[in-house]
PDB file of N, CA and C in Angstrom:
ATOM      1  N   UNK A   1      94.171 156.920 147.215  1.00  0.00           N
ATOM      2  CA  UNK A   1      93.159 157.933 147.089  1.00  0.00           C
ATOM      3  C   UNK A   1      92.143 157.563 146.013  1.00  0.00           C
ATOM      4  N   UNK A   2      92.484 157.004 144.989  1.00  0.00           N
ATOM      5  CA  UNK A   2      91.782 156.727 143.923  1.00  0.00           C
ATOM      6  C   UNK A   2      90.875 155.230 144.416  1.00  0.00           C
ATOM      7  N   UNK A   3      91.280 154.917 145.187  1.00  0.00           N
ATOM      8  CA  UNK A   3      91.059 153.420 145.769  1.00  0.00           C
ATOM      9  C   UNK A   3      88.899 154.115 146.655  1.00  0.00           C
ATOM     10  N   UNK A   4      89.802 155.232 147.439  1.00  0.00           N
ATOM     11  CA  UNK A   4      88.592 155.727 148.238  1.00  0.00           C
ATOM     12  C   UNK A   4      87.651 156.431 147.195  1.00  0.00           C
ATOM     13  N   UNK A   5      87.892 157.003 146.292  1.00  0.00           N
ATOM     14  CA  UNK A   5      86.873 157.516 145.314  1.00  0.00           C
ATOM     15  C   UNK A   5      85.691 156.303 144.704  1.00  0.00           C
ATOM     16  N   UNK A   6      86.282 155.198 144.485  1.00  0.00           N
ATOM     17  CA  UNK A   6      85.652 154.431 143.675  1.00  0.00           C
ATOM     18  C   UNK A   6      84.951 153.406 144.864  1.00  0.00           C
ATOM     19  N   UNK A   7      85.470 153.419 146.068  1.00  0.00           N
ATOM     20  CA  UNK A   7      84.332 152.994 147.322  1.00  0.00           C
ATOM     21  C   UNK A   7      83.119 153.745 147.368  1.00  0.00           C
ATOM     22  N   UNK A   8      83.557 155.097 147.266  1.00  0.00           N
ATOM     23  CA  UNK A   8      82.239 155.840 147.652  1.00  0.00           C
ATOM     24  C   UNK A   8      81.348 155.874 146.222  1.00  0.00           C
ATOM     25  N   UNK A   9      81.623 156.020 144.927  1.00  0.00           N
ATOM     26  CA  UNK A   9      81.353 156.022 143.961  1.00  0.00           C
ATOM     27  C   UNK A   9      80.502 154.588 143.661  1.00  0.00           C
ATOM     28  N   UNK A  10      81.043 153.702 144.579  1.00  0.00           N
ATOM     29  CA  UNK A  10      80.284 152.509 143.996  1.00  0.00           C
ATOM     30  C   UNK A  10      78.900 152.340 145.352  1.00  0.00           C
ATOM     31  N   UNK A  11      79.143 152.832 146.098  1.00  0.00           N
ATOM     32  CA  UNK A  11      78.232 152.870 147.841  1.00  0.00           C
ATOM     33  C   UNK A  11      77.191 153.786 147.313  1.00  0.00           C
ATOM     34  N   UNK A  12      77.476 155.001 146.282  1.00  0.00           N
ATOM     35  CA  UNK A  12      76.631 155.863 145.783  1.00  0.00           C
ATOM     36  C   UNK A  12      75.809 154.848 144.532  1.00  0.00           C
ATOM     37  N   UNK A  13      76.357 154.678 143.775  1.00  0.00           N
ATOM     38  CA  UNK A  13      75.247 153.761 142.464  1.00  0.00           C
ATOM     39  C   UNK A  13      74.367 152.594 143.552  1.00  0.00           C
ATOM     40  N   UNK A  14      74.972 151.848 144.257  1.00  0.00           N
ATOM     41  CA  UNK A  14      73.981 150.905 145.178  1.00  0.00           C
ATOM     42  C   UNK A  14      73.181 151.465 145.506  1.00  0.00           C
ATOM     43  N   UNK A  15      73.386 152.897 146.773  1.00  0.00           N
ATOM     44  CA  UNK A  15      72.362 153.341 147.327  1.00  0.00           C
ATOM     45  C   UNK A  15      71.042 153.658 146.455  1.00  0.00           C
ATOM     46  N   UNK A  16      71.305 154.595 145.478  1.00  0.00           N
ATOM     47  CA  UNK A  16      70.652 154.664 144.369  1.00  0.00           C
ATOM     48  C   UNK A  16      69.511 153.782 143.920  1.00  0.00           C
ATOM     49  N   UNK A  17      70.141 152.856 143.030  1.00  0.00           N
ATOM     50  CA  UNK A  17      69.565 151.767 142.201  1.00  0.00           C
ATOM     51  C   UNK A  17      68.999 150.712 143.575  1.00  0.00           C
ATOM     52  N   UNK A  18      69.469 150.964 144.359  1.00  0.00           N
ATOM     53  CA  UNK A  18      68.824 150.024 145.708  1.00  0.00           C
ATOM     54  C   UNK A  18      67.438 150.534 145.623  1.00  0.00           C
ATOM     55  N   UNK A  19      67.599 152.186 145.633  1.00  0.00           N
ATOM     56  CA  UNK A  19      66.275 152.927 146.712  1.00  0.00           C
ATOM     57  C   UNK A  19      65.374 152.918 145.726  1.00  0.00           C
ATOM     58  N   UNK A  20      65.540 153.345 144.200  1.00  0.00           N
ATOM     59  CA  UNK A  20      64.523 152.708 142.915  1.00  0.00           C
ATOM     60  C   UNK A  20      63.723 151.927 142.828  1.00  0.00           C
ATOM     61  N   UNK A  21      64.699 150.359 143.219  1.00  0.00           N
ATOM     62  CA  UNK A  21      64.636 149.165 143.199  1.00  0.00           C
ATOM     63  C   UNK A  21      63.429 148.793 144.093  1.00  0.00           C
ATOM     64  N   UNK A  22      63.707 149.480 145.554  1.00  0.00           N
ATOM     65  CA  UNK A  22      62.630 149.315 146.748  1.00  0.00           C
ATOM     66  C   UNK A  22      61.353 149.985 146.233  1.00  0.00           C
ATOM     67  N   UNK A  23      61.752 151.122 145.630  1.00  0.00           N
ATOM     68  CA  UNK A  23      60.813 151.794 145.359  1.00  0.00           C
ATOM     69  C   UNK A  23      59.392 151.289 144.519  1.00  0.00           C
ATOM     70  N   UNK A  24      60.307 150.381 143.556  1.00  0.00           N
ATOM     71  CA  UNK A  24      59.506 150.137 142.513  1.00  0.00           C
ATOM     72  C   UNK A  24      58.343 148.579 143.174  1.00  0.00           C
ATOM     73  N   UNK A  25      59.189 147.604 143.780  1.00  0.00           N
ATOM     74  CA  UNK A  25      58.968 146.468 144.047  1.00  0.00           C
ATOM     75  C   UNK A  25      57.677 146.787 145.146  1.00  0.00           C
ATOM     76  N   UNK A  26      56.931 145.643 144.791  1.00  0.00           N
ATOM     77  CA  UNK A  26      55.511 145.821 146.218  1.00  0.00           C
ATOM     78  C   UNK A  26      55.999 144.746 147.330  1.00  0.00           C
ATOM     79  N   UNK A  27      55.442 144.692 148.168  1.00  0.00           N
ATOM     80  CA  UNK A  27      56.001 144.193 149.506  1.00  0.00           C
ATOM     81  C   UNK A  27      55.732 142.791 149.642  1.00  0.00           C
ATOM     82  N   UNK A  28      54.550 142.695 148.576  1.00  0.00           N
ATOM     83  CA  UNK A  28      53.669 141.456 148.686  1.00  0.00           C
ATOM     84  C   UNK A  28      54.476 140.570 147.660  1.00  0.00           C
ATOM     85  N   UNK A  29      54.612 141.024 146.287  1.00  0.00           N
ATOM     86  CA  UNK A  29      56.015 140.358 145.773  1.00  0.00           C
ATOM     87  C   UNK A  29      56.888 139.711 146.378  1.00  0.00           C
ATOM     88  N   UNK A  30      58.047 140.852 147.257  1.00  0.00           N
ATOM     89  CA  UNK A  30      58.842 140.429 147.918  1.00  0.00           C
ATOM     90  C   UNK A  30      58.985 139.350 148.672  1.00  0.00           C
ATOM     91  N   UNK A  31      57.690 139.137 149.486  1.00  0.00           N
ATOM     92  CA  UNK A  31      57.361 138.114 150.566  1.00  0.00           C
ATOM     93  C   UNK A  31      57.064 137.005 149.810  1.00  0.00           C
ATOM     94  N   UNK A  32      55.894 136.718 148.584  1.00  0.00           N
ATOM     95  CA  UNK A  32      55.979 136.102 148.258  1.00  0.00           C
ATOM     96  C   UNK A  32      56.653 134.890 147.319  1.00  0.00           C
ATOM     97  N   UNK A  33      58.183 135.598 147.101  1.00  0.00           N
ATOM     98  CA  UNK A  33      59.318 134.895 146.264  1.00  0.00           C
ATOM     99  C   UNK A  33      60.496 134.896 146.951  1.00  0.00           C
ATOM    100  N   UNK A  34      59.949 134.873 148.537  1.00  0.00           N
ATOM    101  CA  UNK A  34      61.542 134.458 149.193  1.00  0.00           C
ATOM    102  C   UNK A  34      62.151 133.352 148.793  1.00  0.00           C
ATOM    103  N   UNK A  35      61.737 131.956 148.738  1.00  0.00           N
ATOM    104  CA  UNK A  35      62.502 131.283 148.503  1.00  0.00           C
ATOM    105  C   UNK A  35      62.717 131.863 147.227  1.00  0.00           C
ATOM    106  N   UNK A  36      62.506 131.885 146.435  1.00  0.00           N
ATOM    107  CA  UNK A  36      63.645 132.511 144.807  1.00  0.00           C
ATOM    108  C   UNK A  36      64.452 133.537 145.430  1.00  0.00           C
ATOM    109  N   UNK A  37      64.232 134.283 146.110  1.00  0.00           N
ATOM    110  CA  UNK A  37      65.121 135.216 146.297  1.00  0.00           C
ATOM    111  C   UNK A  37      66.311 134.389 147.055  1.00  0.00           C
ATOM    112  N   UNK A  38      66.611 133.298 147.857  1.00  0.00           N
ATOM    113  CA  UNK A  38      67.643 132.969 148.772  1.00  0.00           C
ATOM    114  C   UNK A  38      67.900 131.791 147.385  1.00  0.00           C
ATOM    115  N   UNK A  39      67.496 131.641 146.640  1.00  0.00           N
ATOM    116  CA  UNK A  39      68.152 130.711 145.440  1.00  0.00           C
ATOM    117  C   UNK A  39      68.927 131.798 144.697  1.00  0.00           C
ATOM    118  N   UNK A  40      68.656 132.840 144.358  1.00  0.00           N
ATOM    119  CA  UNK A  40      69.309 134.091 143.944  1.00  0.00           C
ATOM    120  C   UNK A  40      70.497 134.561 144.054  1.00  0.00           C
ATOM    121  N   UNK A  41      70.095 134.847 145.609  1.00  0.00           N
ATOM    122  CA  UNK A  41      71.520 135.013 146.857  1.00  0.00           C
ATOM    123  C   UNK A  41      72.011 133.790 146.721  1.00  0.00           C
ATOM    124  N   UNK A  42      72.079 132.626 146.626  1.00  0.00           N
ATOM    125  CA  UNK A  42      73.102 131.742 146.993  1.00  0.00           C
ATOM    126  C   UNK A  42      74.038 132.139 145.013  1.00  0.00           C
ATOM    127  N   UNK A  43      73.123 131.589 144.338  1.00  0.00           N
ATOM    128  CA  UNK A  43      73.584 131.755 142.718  1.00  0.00           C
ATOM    129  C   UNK A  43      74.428 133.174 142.659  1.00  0.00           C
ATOM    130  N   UNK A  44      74.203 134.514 143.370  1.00  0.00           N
ATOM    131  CA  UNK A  44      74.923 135.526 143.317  1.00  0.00           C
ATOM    132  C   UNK A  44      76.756 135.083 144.276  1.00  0.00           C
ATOM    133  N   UNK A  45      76.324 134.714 145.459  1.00  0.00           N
ATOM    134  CA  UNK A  45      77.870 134.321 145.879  1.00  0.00           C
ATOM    135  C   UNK A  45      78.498 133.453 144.886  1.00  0.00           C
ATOM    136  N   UNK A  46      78.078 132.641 144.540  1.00  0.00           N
ATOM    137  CA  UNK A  46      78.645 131.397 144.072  1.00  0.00           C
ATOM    138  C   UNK A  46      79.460 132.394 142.838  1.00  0.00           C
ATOM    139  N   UNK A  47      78.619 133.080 141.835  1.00  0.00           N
ATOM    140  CA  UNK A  47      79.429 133.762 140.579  1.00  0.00           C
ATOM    141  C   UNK A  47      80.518 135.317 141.573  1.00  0.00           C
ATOM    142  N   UNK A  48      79.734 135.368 142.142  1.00  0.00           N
ATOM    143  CA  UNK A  48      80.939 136.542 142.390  1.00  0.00           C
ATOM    144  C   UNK A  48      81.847 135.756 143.171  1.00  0.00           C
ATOM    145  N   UNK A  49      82.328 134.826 143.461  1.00  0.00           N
ATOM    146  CA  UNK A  49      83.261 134.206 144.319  1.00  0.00           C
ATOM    147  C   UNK A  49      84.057 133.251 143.073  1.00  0.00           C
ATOM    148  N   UNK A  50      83.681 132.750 142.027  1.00  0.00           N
ATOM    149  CA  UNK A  50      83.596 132.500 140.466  1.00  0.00           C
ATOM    150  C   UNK A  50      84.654 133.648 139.783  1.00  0.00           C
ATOM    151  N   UNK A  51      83.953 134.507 140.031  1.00  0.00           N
ATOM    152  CA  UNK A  51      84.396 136.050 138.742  1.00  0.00           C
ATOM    153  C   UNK A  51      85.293 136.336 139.520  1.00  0.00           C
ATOM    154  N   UNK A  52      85.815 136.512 141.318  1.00  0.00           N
ATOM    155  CA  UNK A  52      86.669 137.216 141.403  1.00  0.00           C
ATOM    156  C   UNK A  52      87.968 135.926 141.816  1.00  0.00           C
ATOM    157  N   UNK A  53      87.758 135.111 141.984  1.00  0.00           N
ATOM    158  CA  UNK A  53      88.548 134.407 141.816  1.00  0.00           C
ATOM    159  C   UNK A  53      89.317 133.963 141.060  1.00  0.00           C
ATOM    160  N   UNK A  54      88.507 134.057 139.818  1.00  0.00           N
ATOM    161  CA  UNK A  54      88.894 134.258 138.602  1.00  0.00           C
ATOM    162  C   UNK A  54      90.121 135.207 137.811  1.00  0.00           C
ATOM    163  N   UNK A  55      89.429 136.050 138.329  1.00  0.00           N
ATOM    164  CA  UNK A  55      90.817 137.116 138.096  1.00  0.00           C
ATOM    165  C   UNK A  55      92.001 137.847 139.019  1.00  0.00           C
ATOM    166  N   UNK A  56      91.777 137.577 140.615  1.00  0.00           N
ATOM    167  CA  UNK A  56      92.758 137.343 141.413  1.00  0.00           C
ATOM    168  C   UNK A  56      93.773 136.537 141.069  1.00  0.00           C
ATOM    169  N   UNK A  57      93.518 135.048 140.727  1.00  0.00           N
ATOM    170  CA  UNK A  57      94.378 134.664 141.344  1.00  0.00           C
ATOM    171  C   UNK A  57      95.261 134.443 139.894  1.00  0.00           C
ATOM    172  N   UNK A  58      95.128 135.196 138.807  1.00  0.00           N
ATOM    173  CA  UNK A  58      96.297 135.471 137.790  1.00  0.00           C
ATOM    174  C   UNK A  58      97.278 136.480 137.878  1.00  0.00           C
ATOM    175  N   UNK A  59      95.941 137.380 138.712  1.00  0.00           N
ATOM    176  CA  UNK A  59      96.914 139.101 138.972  1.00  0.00           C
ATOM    177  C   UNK A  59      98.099 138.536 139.890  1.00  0.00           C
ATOM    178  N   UNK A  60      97.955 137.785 141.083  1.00  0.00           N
ATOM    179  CA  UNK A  60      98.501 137.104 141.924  1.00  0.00           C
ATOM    180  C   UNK A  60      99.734 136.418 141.489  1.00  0.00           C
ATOM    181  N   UNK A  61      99.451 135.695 140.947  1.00  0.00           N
ATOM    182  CA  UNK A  61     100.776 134.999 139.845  1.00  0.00           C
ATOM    183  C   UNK A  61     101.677 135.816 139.331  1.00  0.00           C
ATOM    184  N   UNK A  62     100.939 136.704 138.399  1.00  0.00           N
ATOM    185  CA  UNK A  62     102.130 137.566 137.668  1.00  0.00           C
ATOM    186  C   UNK A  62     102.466 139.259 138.385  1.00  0.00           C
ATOM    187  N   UNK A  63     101.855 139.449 138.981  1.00  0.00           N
ATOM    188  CA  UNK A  63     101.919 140.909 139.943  1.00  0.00           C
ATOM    189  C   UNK A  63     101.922 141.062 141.829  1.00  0.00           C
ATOM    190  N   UNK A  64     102.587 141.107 142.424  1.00  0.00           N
ATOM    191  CA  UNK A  64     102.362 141.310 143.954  1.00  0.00           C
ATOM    192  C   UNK A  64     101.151 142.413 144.456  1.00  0.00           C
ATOM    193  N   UNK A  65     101.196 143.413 143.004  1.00  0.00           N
ATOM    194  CA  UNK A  65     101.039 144.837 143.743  1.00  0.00           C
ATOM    195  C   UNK A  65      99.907 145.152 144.589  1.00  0.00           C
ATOM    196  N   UNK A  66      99.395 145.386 145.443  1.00  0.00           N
ATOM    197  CA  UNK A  66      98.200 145.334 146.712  1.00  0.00           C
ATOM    198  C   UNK A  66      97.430 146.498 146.000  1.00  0.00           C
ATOM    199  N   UNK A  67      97.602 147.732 145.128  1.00  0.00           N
ATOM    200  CA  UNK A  67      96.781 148.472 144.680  1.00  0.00           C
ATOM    201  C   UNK A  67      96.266 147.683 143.148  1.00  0.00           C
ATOM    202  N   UNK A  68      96.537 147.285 142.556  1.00  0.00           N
ATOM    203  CA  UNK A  68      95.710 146.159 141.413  1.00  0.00           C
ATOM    204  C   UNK A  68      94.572 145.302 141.955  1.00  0.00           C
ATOM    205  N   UNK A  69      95.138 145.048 142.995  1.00  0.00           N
ATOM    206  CA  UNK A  69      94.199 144.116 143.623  1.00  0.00           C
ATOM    207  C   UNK A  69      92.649 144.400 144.231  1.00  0.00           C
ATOM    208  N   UNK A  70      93.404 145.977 145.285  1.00  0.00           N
ATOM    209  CA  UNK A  70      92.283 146.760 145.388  1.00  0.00           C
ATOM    210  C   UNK A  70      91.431 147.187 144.551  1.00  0.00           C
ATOM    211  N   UNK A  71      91.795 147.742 143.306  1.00  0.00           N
ATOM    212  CA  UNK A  71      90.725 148.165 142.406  1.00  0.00           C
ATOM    213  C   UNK A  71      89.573 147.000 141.641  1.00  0.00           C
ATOM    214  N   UNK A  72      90.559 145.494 141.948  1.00  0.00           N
ATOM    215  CA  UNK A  72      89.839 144.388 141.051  1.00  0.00           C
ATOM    216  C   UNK A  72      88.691 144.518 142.034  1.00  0.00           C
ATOM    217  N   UNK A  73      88.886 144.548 143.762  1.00  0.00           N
ATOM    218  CA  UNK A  73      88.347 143.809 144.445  1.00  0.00           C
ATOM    219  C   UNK A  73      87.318 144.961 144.928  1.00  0.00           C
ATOM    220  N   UNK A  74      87.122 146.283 144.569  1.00  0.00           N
ATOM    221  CA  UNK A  74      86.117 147.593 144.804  1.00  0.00           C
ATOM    222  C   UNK A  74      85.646 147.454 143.406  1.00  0.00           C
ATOM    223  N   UNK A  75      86.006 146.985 142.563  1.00  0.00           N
ATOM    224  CA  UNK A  75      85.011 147.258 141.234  1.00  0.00           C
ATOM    225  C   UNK A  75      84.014 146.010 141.761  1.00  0.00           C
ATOM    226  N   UNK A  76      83.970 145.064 142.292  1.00  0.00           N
ATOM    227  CA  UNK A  76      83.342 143.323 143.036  1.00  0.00           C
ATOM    228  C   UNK A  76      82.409 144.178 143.973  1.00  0.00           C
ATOM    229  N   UNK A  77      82.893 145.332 144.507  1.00  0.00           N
ATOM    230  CA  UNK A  77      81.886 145.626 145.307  1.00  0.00           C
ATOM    231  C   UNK A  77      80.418 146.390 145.210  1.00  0.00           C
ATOM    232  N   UNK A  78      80.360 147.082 143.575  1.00  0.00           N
ATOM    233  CA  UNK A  78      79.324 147.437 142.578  1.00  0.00           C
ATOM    234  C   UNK A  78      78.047 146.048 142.848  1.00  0.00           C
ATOM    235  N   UNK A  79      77.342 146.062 143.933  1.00  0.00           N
ATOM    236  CA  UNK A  79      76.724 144.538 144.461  1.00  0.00           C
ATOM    237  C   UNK A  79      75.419 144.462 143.413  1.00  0.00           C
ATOM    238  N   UNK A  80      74.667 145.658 143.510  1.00  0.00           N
ATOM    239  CA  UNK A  80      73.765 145.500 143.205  1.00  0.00           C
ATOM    240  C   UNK A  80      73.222 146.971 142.243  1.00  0.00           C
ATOM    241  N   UNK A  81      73.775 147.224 141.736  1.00  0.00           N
ATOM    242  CA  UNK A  81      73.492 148.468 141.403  1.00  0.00           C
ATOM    243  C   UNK A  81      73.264 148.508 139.456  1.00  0.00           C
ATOM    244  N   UNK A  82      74.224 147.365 139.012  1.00  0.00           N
ATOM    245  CA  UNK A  82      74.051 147.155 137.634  1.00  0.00           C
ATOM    246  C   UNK A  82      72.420 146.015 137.804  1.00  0.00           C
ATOM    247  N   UNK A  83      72.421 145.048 138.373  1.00  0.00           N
ATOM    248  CA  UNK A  83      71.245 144.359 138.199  1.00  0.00           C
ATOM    249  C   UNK A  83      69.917 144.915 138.435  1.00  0.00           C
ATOM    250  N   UNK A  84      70.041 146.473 139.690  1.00  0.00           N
ATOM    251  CA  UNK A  84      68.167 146.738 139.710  1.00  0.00           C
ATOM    252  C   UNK A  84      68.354 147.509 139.103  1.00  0.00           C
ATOM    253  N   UNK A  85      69.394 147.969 137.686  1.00  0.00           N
ATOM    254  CA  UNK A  85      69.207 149.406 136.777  1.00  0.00           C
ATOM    255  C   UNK A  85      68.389 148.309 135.719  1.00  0.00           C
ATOM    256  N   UNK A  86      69.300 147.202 135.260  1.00  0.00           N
ATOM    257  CA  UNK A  86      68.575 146.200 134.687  1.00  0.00           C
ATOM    258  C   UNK A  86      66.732 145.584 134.723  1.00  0.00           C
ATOM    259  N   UNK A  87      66.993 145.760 136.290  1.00  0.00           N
ATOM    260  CA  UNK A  87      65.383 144.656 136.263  1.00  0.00           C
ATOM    261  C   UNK A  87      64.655 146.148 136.327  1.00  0.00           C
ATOM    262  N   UNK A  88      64.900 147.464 136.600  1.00  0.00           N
ATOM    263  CA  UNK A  88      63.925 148.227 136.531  1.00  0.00           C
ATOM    264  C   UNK A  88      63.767 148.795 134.946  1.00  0.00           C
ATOM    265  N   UNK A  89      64.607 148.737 134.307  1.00  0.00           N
ATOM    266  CA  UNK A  89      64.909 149.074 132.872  1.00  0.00           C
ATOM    267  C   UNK A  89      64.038 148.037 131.457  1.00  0.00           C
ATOM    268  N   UNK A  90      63.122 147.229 132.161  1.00  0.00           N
ATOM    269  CA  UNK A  90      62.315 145.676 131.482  1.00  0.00           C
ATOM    270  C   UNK A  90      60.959 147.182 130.833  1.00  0.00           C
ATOM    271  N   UNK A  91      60.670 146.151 130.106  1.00  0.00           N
ATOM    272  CA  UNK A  91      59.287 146.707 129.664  1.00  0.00           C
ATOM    273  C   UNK A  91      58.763 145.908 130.232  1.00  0.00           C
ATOM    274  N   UNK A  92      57.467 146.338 130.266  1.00  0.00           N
ATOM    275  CA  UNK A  92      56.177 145.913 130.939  1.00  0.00           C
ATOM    276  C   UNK A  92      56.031 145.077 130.941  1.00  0.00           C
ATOM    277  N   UNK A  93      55.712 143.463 131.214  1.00  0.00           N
ATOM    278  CA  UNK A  93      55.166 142.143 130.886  1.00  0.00           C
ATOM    279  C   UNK A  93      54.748 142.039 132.253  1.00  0.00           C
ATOM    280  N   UNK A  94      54.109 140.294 132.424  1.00  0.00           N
ATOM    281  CA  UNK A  94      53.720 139.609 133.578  1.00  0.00           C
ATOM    282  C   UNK A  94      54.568 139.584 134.883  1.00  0.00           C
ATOM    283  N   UNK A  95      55.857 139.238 134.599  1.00  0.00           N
ATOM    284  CA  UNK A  95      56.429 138.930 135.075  1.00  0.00           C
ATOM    285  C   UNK A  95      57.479 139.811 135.804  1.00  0.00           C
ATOM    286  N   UNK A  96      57.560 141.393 135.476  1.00  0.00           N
ATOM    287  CA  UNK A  96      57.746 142.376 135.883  1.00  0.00           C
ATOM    288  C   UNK A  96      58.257 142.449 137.067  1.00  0.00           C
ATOM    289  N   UNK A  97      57.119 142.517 138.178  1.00  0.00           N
ATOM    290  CA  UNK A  97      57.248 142.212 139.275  1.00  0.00           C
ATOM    291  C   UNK A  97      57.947 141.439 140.278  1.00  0.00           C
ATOM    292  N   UNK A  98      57.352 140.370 139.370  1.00  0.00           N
ATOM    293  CA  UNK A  98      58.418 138.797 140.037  1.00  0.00           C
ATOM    294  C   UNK A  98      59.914 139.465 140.270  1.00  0.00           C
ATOM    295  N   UNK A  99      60.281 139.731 138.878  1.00  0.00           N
ATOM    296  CA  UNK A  99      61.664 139.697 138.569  1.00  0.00           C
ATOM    297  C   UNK A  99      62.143 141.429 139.294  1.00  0.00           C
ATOM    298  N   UNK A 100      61.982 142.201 140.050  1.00  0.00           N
ATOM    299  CA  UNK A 100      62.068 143.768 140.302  1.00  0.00           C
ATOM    300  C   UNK A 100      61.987 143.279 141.861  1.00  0.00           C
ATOM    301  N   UNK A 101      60.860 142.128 142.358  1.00  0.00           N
ATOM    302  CA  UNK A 101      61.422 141.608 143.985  1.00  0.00           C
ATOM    303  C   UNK A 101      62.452 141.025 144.168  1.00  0.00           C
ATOM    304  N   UNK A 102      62.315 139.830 142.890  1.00  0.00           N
ATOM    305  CA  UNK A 102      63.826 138.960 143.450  1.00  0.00           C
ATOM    306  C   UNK A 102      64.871 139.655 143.650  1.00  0.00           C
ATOM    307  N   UNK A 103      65.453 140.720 142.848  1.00  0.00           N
ATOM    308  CA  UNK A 103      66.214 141.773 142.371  1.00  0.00           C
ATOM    309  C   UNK A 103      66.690 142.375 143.765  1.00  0.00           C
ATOM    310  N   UNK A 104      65.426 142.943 144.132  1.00  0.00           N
ATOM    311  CA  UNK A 104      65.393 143.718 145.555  1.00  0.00           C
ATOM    312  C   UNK A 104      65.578 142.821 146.464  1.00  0.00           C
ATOM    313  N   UNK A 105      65.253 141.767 146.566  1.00  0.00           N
ATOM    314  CA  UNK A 105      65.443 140.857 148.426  1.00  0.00           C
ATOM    315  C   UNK A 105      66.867 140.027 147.889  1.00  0.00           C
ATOM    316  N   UNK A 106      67.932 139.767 146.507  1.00  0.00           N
ATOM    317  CA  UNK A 106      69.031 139.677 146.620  1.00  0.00           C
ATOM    318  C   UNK A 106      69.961 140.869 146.711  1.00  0.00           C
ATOM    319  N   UNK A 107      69.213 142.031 146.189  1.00  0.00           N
ATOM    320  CA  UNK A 107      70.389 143.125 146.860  1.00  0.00           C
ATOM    321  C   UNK A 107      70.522 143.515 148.490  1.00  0.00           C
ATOM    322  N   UNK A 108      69.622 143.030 149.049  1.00  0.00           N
ATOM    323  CA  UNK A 108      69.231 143.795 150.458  1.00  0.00           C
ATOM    324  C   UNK A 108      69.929 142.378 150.970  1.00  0.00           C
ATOM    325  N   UNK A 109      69.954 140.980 150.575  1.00  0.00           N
ATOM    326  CA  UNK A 109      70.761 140.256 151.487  1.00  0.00           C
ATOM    327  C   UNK A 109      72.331 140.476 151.066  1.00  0.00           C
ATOM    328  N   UNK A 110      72.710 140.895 150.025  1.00  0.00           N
ATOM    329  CA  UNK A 110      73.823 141.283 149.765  1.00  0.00           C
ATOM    330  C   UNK A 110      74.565 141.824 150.100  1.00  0.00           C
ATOM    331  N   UNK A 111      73.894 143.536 150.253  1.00  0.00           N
ATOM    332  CA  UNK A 111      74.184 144.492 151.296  1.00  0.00           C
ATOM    333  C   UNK A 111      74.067 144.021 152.735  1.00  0.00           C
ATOM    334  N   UNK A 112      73.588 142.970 153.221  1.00  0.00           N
ATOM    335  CA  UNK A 112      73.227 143.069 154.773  1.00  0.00           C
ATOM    336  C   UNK A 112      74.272 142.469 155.335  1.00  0.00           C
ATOM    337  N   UNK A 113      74.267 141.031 154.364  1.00  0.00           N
ATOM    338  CA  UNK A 113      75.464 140.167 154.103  1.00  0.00           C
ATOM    339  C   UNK A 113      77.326 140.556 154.061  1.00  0.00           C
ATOM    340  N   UNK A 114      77.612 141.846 153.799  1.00  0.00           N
ATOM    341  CA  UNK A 114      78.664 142.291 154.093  1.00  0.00           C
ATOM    342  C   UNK A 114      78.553 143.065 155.202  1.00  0.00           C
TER     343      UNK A 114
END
């Protein structure tokens, strides 16, 4: 039960910080830093496949239990919701933008991607 709270709890901060995220970013940005954005997305699998591997496969070693595991592996699922609180949370500079698309076209392949 506690397992399903923190699915929806984490599906809620994405949706969120997603719809901000879209909100904030212009379209023309977006388009224009795809390739950074699929350098992004690849650099995002690579660490979350990094981080949770990381700590699987000790829980694994010293614990069987399938609910430890679940919670490691639903807190992994928080995709995007700490990074566009981040890139929308910048003060003002040049580069603003840049960094509020990339943000947005790696959360949206992220999300699409699962």
């Amino acid at each position: 039960m506690a397992v399903d709270f923190w699915n929806v709890a984490a599906f809620i901060a994405d949706v969120v910080a997603f719809m901000f995220t879209g909100i904030a970013s212009e379209p023309y940005y977006v388009w224009w830093n795809m390739p950074l954005i699929g350098l992004a997305f690849v650099a995002v699998l690579i660490a979350r496949y990094i981080s949770i591997g990381s700590v699987l496969v000790p829980v694994q070693v010293h614990r069987t239990n399938s609910e430890i595991l679940a919670n490691v592996t639903c807190l992994a699922g928080i995709r995007g919701a700490v990074s566009a609180a981040l890139a929308l949370s910048l003060p003002e500079f040049p580069f603003k933008n840049t960094i509020v698309a990339i943000t947005f076209g790696a959360v949206l392949f992220s999300l699409v991607q699962t």
